[in-house]
Protein backbone atom coordinates (compact mmCIF):
# COMPACT_ATOMS: atom_id res chain seq x y z
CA UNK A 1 0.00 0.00 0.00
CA UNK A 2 2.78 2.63 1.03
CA UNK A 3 4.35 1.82 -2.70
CA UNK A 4 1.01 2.84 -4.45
CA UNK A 5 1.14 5.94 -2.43
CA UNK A 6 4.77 7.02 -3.23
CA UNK A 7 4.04 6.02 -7.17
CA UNK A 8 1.03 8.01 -6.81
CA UNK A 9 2.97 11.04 -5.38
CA UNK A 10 6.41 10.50 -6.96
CA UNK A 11 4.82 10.68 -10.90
CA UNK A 12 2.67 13.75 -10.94
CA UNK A 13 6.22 15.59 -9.39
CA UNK A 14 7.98 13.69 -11.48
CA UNK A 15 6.23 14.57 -14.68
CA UNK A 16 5.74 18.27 -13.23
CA UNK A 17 9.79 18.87 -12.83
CA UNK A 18 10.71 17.22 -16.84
CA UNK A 19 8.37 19.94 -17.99
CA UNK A 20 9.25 22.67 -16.24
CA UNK A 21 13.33 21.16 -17.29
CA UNK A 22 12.09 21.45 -20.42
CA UNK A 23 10.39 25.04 -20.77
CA UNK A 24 13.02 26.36 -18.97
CA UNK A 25 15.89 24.93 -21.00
CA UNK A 26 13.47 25.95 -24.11
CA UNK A 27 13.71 29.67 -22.75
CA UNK A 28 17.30 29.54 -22.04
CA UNK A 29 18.37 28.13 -25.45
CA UNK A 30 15.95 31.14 -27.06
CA UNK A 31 17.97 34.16 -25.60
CA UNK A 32 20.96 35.20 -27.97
CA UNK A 33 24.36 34.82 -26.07
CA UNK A 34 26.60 37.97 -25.83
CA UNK A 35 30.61 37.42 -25.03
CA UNK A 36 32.98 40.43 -24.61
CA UNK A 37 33.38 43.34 -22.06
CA UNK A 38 31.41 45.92 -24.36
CA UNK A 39 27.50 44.78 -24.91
CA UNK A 40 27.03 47.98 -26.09
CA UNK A 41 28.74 47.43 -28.84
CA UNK A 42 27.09 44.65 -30.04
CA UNK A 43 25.31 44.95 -33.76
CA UNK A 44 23.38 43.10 -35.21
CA UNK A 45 23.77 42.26 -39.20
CA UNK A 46 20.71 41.58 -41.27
CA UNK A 47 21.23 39.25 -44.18
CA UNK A 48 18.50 38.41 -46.91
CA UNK A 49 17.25 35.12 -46.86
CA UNK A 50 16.98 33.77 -50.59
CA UNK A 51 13.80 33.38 -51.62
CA UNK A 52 13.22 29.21 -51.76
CA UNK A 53 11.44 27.49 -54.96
CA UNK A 54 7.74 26.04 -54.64
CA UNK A 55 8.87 22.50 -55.42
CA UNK A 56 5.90 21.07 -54.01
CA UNK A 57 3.11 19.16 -55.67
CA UNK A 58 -0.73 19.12 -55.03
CA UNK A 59 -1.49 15.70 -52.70
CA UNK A 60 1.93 15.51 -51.37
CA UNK A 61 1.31 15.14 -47.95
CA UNK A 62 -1.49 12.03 -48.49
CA UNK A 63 2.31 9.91 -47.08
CA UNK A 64 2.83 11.66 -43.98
CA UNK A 65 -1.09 11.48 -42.49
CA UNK A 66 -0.73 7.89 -43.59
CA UNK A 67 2.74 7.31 -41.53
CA UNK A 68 1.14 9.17 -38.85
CA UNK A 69 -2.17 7.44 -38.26
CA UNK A 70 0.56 4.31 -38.03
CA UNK A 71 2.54 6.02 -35.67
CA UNK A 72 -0.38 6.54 -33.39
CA UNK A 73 -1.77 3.24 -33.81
CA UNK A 74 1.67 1.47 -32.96
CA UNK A 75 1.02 3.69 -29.45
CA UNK A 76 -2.42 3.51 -28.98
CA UNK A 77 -3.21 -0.06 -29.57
CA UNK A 78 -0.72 -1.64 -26.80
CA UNK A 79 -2.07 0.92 -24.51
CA UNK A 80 -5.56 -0.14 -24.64
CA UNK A 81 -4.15 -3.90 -25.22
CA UNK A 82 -2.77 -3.60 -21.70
CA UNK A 83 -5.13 -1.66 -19.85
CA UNK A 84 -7.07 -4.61 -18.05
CA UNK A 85 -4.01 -5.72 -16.73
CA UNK A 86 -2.85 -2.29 -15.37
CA UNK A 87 -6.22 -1.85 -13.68
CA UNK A 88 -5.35 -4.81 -11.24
């Protein structure tokens, strides 16, 4: 009984701190690093991004909501395949 407990209280916390990990190394990794004495002096150059070639065709992405549906299927189905046992 005192294991369910500690599962019970360990994975909500658990969960709770690899999210915040991860927004806050999110935030972190967003912020432009500055090295050097004089931040004043910093400046920023602006370059023009080439504009890219439509190379796409019309139906193109009928693959990747096929792959997907499989993706979620490969997940889902064990999950629900399982789920009398983890009710126990």
């Amino acid at each position: 009984m005192n294991m369910k407990r500690s599962s019970k209280i360990f994975r909500p916390i658990a969960l709770i701190s690899i999210g915040l990990l991860l927004a806050l190394s999110s935030a972190a990794a967003s912020l432009p690093v500055i090295h050097g004495e004089n931040l004043s002096a910093v400046v920023l150059q602006v370059t023009k991004t080439p504009a890219a070639k439509a190379v796409s065709e019309v139906g193109s992405t009928d693959w990747i909501t096929m792959v997907s549906i499989v993706i979620v299927l490969i997940i889902l189905v064990p999950i629900f395949a399982l789920r009398k046992s983890w009710d126990r």
